[in-house]
PDB file of N, CA and C in Angstrom:
ATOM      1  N   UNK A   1      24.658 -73.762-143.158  1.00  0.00           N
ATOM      2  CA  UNK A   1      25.284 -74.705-144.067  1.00  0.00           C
ATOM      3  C   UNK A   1      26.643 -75.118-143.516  1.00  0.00           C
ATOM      4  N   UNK A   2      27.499 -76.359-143.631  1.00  0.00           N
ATOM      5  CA  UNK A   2      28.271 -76.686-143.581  1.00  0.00           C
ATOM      6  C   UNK A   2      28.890 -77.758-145.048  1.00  0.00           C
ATOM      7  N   UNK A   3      30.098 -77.806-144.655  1.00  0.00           N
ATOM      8  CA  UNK A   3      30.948 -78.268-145.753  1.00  0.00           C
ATOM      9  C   UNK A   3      30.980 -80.143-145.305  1.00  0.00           C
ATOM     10  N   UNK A   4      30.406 -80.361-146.011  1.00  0.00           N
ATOM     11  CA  UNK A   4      30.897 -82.315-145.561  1.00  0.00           C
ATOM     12  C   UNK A   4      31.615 -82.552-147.073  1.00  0.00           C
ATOM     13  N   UNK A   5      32.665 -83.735-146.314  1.00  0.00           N
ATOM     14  CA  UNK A   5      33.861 -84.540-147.105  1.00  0.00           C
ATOM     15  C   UNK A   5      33.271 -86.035-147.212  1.00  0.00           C
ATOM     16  N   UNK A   6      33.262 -86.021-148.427  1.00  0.00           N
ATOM     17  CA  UNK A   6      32.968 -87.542-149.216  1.00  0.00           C
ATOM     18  C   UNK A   6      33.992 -88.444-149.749  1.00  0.00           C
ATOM     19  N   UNK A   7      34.493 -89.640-148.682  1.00  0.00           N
ATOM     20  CA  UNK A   7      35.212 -90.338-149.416  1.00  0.00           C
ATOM     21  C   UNK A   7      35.108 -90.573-150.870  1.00  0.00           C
ATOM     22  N   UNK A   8      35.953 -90.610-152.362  1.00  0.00           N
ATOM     23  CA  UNK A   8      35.643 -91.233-153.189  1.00  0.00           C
ATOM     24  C   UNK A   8      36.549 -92.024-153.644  1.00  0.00           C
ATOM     25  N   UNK A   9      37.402 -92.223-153.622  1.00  0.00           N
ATOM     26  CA  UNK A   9      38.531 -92.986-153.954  1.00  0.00           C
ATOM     27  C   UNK A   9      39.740 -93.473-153.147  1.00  0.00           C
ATOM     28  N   UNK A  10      40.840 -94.154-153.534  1.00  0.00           N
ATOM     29  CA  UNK A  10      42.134 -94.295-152.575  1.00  0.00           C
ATOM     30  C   UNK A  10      42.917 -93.555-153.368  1.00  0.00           C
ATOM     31  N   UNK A  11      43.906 -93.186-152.615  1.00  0.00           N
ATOM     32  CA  UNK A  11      45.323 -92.756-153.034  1.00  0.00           C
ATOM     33  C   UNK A  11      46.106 -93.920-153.916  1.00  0.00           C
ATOM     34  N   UNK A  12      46.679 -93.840-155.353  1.00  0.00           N
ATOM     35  CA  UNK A  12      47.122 -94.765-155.891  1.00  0.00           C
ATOM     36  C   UNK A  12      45.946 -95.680-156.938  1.00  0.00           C
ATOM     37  N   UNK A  13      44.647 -95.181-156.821  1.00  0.00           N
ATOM     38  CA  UNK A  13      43.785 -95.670-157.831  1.00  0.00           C
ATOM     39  C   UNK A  13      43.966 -95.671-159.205  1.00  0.00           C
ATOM     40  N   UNK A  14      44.148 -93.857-159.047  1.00  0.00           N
ATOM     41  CA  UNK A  14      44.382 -93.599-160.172  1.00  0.00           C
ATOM     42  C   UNK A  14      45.826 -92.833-160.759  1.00  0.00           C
ATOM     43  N   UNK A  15      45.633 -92.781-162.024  1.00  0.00           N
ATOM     44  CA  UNK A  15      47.633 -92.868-162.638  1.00  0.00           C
ATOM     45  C   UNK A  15      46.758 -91.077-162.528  1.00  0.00           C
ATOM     46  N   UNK A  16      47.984 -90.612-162.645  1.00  0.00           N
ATOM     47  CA  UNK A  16      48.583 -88.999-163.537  1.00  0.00           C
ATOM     48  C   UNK A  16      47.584 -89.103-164.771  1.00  0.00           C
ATOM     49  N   UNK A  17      46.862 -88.288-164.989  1.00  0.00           N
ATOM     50  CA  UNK A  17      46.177 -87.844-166.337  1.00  0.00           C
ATOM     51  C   UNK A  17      44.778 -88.222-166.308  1.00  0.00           C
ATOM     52  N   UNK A  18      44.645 -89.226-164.858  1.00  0.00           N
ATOM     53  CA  UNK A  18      42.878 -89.926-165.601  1.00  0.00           C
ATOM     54  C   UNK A  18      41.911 -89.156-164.874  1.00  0.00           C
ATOM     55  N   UNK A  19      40.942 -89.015-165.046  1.00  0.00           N
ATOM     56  CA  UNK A  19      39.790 -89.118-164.774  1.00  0.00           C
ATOM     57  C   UNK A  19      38.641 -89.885-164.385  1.00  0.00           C
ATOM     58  N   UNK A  20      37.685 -89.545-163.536  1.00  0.00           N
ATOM     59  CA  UNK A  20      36.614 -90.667-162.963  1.00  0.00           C
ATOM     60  C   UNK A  20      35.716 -89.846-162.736  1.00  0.00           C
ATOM     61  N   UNK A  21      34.549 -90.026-163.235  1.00  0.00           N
ATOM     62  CA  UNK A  21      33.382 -90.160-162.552  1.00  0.00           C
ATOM     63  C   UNK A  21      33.062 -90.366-161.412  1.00  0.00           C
ATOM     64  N   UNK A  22      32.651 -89.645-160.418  1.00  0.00           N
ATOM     65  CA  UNK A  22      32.320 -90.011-159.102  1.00  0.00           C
ATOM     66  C   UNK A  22      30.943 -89.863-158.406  1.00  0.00           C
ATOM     67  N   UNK A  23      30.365 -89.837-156.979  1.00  0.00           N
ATOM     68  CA  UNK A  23      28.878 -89.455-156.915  1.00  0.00           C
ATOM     69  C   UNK A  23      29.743 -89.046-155.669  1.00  0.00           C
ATOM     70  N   UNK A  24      29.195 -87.659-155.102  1.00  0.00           N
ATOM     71  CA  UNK A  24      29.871 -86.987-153.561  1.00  0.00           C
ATOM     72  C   UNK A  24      28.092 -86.383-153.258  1.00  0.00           C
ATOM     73  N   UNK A  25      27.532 -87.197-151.957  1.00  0.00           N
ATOM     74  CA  UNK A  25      26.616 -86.968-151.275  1.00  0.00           C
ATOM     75  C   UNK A  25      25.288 -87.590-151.965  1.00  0.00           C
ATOM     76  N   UNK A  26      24.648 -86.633-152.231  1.00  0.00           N
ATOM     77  CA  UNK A  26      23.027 -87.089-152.622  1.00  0.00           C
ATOM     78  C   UNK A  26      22.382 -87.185-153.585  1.00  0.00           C
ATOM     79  N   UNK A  27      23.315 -86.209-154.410  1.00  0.00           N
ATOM     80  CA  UNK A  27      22.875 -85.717-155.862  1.00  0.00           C
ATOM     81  C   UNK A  27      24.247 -84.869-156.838  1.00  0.00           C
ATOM     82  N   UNK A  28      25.225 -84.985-155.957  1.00  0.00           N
ATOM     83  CA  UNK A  28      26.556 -84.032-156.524  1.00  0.00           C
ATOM     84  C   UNK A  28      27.123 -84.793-157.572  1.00  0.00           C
ATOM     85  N   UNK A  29      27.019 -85.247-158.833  1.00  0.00           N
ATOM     86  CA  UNK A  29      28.299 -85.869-159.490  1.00  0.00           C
ATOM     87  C   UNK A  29      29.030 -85.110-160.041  1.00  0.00           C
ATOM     88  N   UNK A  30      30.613 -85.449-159.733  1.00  0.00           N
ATOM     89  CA  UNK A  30      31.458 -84.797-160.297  1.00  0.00           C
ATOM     90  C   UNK A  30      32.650 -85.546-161.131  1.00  0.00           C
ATOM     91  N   UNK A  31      33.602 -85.103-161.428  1.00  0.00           N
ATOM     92  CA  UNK A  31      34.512 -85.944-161.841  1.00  0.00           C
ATOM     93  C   UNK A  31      35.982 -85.666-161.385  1.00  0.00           C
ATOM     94  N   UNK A  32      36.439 -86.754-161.248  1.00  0.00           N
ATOM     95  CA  UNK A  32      37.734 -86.265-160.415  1.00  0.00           C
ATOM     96  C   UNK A  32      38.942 -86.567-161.081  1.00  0.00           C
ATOM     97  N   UNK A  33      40.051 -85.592-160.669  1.00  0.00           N
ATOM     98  CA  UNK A  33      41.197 -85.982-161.533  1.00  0.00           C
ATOM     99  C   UNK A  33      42.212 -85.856-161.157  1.00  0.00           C
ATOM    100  N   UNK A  34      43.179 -87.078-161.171  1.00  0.00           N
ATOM    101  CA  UNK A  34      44.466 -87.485-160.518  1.00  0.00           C
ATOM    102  C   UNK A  34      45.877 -86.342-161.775  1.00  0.00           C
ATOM    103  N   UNK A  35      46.253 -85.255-161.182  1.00  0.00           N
ATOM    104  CA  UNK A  35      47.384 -84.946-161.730  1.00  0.00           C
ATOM    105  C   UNK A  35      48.698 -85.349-161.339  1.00  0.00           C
ATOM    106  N   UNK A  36      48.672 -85.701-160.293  1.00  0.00           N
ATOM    107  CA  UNK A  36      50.127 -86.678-159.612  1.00  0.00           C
ATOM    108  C   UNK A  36      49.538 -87.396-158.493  1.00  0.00           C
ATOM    109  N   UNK A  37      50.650 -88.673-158.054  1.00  0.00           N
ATOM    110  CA  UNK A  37      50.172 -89.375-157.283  1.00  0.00           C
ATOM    111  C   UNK A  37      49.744 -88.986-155.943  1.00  0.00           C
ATOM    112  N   UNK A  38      49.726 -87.307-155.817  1.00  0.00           N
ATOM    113  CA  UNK A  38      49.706 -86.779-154.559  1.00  0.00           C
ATOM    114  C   UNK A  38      48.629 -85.219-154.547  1.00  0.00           C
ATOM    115  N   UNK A  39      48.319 -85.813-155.989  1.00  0.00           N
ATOM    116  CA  UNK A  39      47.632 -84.162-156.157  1.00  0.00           C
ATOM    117  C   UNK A  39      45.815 -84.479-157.270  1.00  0.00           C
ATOM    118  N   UNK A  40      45.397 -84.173-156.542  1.00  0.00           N
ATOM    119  CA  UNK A  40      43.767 -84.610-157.139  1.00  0.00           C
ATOM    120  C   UNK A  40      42.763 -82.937-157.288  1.00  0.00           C
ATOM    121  N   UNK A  41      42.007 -83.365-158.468  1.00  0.00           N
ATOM    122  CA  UNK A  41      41.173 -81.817-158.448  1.00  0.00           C
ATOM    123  C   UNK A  41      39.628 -82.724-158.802  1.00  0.00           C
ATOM    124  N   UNK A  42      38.781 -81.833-159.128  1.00  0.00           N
ATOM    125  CA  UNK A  42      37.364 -82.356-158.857  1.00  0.00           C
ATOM    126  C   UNK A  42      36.636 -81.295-159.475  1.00  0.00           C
ATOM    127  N   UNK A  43      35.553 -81.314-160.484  1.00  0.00           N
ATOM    128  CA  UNK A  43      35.311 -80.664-161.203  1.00  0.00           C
ATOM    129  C   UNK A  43      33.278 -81.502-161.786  1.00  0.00           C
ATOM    130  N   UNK A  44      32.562 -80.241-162.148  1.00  0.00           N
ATOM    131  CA  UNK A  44      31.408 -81.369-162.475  1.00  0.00           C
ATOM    132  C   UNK A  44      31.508 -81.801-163.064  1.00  0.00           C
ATOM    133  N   UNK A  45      30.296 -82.507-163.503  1.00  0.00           N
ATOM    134  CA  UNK A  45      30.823 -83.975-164.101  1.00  0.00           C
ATOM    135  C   UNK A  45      30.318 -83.743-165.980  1.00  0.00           C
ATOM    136  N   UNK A  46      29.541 -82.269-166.145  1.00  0.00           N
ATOM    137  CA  UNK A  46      29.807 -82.139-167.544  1.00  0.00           C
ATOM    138  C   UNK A  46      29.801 -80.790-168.145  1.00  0.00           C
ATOM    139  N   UNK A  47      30.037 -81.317-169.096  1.00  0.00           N
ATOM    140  CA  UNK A  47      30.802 -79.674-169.724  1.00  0.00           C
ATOM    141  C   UNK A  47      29.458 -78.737-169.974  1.00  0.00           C
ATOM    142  N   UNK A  48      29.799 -77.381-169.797  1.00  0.00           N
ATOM    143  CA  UNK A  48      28.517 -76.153-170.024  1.00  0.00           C
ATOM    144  C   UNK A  48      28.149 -76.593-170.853  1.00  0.00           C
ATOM    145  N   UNK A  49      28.873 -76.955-172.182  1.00  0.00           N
ATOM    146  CA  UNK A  49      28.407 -76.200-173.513  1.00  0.00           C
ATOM    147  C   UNK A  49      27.908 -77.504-173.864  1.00  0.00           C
ATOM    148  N   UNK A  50      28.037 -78.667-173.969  1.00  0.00           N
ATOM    149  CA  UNK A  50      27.331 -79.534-174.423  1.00  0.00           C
ATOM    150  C   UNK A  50      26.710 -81.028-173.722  1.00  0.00           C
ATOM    151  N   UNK A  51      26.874 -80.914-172.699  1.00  0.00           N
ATOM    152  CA  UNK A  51      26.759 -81.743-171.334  1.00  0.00           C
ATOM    153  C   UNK A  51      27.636 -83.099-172.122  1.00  0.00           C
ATOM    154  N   UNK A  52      28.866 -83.060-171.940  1.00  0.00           N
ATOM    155  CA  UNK A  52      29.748 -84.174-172.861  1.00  0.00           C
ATOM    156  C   UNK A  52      30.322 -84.314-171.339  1.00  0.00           C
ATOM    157  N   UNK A  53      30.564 -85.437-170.471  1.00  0.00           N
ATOM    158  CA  UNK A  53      31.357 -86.718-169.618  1.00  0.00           C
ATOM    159  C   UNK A  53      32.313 -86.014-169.847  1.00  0.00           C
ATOM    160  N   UNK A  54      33.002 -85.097-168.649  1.00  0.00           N
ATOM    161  CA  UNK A  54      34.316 -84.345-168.271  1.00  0.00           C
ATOM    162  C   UNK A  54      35.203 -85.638-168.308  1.00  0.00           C
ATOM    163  N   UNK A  55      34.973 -86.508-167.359  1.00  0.00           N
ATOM    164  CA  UNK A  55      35.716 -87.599-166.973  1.00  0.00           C
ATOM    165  C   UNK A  55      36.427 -88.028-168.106  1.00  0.00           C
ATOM    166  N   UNK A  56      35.907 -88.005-169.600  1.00  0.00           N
ATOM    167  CA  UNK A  56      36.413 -88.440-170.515  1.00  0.00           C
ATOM    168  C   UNK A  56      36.958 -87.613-171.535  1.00  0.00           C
ATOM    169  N   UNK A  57      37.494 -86.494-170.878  1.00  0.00           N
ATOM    170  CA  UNK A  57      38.194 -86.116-171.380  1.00  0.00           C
ATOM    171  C   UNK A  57      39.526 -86.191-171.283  1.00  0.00           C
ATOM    172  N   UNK A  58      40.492 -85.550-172.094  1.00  0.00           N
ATOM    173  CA  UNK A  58      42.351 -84.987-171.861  1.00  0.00           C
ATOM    174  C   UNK A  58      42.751 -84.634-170.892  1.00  0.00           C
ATOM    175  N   UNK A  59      43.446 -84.868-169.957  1.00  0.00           N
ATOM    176  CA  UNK A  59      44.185 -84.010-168.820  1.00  0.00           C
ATOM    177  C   UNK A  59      45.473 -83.845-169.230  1.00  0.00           C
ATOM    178  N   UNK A  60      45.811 -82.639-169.977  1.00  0.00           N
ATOM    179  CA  UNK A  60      47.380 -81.757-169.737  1.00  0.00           C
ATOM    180  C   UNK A  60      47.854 -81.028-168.850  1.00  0.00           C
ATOM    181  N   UNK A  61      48.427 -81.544-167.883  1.00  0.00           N
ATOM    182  CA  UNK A  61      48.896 -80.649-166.589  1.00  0.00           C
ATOM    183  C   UNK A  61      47.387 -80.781-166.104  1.00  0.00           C
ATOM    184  N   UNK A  62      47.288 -79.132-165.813  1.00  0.00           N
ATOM    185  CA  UNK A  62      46.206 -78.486-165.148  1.00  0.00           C
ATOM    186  C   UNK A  62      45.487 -78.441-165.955  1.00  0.00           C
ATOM    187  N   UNK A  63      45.333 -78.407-167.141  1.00  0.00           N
ATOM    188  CA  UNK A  63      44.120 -78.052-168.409  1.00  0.00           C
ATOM    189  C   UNK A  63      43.532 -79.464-168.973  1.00  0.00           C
ATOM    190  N   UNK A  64      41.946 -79.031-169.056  1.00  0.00           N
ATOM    191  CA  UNK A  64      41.006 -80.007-168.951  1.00  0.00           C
ATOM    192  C   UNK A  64      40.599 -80.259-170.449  1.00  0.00           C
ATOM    193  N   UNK A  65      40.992 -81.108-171.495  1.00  0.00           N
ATOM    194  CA  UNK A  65      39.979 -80.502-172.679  1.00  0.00           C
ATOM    195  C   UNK A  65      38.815 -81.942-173.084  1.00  0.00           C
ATOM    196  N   UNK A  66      37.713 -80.880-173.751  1.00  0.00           N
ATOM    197  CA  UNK A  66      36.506 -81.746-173.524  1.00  0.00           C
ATOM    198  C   UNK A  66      36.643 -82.614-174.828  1.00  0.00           C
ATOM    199  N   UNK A  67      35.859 -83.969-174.930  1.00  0.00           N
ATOM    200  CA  UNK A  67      36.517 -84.508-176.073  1.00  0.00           C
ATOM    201  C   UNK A  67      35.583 -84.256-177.414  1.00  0.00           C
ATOM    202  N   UNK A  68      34.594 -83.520-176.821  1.00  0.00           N
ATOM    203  CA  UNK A  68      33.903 -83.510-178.088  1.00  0.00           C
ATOM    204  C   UNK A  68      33.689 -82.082-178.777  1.00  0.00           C
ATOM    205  N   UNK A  69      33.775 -80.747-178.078  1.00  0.00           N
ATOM    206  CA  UNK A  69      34.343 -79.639-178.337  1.00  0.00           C
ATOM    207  C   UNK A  69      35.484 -79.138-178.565  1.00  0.00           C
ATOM    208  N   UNK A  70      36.149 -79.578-177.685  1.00  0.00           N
ATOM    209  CA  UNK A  70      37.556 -79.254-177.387  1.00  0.00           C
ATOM    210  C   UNK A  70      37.774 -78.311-176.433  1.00  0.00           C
ATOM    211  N   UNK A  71      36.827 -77.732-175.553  1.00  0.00           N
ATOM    212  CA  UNK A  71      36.836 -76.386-174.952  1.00  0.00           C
ATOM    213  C   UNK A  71      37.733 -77.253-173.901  1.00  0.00           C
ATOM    214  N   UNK A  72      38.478 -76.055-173.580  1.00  0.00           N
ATOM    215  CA  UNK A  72      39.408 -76.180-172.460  1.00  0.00           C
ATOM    216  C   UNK A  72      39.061 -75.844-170.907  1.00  0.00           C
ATOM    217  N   UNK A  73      39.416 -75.924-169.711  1.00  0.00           N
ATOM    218  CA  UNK A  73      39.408 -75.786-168.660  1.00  0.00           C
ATOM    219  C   UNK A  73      40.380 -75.947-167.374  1.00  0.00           C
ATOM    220  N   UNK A  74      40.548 -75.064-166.720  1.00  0.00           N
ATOM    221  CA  UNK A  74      41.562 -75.023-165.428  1.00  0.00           C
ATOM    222  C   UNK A  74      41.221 -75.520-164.394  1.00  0.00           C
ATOM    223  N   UNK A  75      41.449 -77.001-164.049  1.00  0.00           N
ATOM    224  CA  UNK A  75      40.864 -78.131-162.994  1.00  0.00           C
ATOM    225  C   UNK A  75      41.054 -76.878-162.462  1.00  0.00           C
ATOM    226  N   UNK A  76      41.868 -76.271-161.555  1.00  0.00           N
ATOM    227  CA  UNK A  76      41.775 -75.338-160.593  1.00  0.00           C
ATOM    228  C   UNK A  76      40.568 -74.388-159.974  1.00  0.00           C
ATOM    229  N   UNK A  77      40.326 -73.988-161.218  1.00  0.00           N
ATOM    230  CA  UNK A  77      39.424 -72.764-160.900  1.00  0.00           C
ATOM    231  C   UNK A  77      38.129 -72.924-162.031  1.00  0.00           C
ATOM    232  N   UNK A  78      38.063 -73.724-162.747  1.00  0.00           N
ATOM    233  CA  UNK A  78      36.719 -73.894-163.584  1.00  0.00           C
ATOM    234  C   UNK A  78      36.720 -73.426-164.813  1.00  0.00           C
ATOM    235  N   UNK A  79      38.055 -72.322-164.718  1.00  0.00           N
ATOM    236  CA  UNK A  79      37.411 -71.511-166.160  1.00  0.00           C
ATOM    237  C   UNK A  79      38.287 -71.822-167.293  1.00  0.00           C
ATOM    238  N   UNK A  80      36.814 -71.454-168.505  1.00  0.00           N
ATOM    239  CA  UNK A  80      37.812 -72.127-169.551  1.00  0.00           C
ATOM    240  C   UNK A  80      38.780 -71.479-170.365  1.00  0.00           C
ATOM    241  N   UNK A  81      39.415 -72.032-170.956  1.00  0.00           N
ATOM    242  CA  UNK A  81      41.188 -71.489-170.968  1.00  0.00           C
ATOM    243  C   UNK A  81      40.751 -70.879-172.285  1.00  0.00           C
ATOM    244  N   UNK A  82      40.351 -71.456-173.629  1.00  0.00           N
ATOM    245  CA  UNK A  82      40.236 -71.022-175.081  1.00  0.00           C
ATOM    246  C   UNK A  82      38.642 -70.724-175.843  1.00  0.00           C
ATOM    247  N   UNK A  83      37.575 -70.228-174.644  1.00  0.00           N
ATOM    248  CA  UNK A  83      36.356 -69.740-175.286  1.00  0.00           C
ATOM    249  C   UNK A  83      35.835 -68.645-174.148  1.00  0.00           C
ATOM    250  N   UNK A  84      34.942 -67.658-174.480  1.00  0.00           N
ATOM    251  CA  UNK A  84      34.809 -66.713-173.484  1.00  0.00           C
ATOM    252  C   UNK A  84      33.218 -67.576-173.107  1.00  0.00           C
ATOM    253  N   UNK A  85      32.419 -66.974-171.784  1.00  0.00           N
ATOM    254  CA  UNK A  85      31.005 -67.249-171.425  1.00  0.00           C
ATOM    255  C   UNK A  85      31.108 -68.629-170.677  1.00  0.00           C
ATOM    256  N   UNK A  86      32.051 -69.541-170.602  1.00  0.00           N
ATOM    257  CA  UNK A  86      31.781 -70.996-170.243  1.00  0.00           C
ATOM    258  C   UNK A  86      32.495 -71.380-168.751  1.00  0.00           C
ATOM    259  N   UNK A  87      32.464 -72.056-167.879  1.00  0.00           N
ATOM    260  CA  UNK A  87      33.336 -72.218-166.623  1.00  0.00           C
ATOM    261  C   UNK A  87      32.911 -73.342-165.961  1.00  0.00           C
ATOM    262  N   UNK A  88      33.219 -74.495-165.582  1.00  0.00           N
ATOM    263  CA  UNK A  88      32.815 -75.345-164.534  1.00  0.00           C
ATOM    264  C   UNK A  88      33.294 -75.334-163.349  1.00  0.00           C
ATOM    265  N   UNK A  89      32.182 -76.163-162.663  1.00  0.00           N
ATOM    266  CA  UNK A  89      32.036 -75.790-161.135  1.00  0.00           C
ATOM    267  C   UNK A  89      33.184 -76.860-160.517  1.00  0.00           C
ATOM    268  N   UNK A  90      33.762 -76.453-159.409  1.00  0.00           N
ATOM    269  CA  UNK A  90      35.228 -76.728-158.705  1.00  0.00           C
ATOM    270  C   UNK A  90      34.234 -77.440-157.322  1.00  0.00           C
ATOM    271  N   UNK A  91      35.485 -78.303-156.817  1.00  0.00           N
ATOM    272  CA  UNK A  91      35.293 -78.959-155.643  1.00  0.00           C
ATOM    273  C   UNK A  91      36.199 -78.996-154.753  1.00  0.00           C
ATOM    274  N   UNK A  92      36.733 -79.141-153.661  1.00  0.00           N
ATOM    275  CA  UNK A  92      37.740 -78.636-152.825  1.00  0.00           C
ATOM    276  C   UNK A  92      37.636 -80.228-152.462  1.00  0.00           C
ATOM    277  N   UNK A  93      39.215 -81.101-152.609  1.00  0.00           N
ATOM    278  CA  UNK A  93      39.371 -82.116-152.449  1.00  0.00           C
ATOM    279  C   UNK A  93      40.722 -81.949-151.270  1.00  0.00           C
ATOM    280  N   UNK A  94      40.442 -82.723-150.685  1.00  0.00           N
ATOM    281  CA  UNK A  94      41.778 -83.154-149.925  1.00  0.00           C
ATOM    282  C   UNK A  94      42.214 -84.735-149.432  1.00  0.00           C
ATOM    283  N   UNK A  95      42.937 -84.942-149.035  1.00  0.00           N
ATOM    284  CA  UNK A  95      43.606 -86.337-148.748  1.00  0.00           C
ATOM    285  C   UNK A  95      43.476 -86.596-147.148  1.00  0.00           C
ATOM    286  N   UNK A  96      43.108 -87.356-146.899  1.00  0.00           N
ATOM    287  CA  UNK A  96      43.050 -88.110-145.476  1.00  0.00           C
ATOM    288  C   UNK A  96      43.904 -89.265-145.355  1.00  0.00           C
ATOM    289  N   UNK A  97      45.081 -89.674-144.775  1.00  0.00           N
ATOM    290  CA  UNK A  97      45.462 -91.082-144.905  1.00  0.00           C
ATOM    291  C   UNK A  97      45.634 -91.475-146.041  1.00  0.00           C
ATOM    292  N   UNK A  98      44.417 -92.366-146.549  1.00  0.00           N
ATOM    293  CA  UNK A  98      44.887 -92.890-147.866  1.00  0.00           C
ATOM    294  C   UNK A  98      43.599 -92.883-148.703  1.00  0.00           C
ATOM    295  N   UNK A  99      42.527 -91.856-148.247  1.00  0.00           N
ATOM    296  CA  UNK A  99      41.300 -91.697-148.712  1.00  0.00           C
ATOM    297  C   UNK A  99      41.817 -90.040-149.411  1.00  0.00           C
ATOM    298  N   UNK A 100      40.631 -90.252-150.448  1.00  0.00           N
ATOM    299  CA  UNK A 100      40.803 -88.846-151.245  1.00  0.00           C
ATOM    300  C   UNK A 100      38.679 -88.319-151.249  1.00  0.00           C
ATOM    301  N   UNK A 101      38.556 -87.571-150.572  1.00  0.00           N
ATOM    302  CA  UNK A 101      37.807 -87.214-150.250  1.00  0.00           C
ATOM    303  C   UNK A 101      37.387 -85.600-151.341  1.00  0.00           C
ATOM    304  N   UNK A 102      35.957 -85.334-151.516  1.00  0.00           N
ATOM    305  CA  UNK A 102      35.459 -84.294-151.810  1.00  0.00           C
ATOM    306  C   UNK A 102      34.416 -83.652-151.325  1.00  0.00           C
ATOM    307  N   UNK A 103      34.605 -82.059-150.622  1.00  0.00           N
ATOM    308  CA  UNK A 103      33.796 -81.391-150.146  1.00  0.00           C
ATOM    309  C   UNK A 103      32.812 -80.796-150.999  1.00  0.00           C
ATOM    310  N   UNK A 104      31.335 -80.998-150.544  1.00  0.00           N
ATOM    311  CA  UNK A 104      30.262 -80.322-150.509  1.00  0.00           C
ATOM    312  C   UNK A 104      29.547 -79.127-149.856  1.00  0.00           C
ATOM    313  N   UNK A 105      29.272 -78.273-150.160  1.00  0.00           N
ATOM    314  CA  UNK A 105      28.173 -77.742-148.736  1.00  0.00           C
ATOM    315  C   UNK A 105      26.639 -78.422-148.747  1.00  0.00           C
ATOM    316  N   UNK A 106      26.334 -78.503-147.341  1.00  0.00           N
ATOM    317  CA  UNK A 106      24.784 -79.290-147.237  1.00  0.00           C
ATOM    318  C   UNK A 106      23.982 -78.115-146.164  1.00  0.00           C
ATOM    319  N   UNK A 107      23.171 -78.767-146.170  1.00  0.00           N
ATOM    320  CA  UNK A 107      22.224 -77.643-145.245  1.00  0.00           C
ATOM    321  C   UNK A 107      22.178 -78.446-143.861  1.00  0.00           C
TER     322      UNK A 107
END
């Protein structure tokens, strides 16, 4: 296996707080999220507990909340901040130039 990087966006797309929907490779959707103009996290694209559109949720700081539960989450690391059993899956994003890219592993 190796790790491939999927362009999905530019630098400057998106403001502080939003979220997007994205597609990284073949079948990966995730959702990605601008916390400063220099800092992006990536997360799937729906929540454990009720498959509710991450993308459309709250971004406070680092904490993710879903809009139709409310369950919380740490773009960082997946897990959720205010229910036990629940966690979403993380993506390792980085910046190229002026591309904001997200890693996969593929076979």
């Amino acid at each position: 296996m190796r790790k491939v990087y999927y362009p999905v966006a530019r630098i400057g797309e998106m403001q502080p707080g939003e979220g997007r929907n994205v597609s990284v490779g073949t079948d990966d959707d995730c959702a990605l999220f601008c916390v400063s103009p220099t800092e992006y996290f990536a997360t799937g694209a729906l929540c454990p507990h009720a498959n509710e559109p991450l993308d459309q949720g709250h971004l406070e700081g680092f904490e993710l909340v879903c809009r139709r539960h409310h369950l919380c989450f740490d773009i960082r690391n997946g897990n959720c901040t205010n229910a036990g059993g629940f966690s979403v899956r993380t993506f390792e994003v980085k910046l190229e130039g002026q591309a904001i890219l997200i890693g996969v592993w593929e076979d």
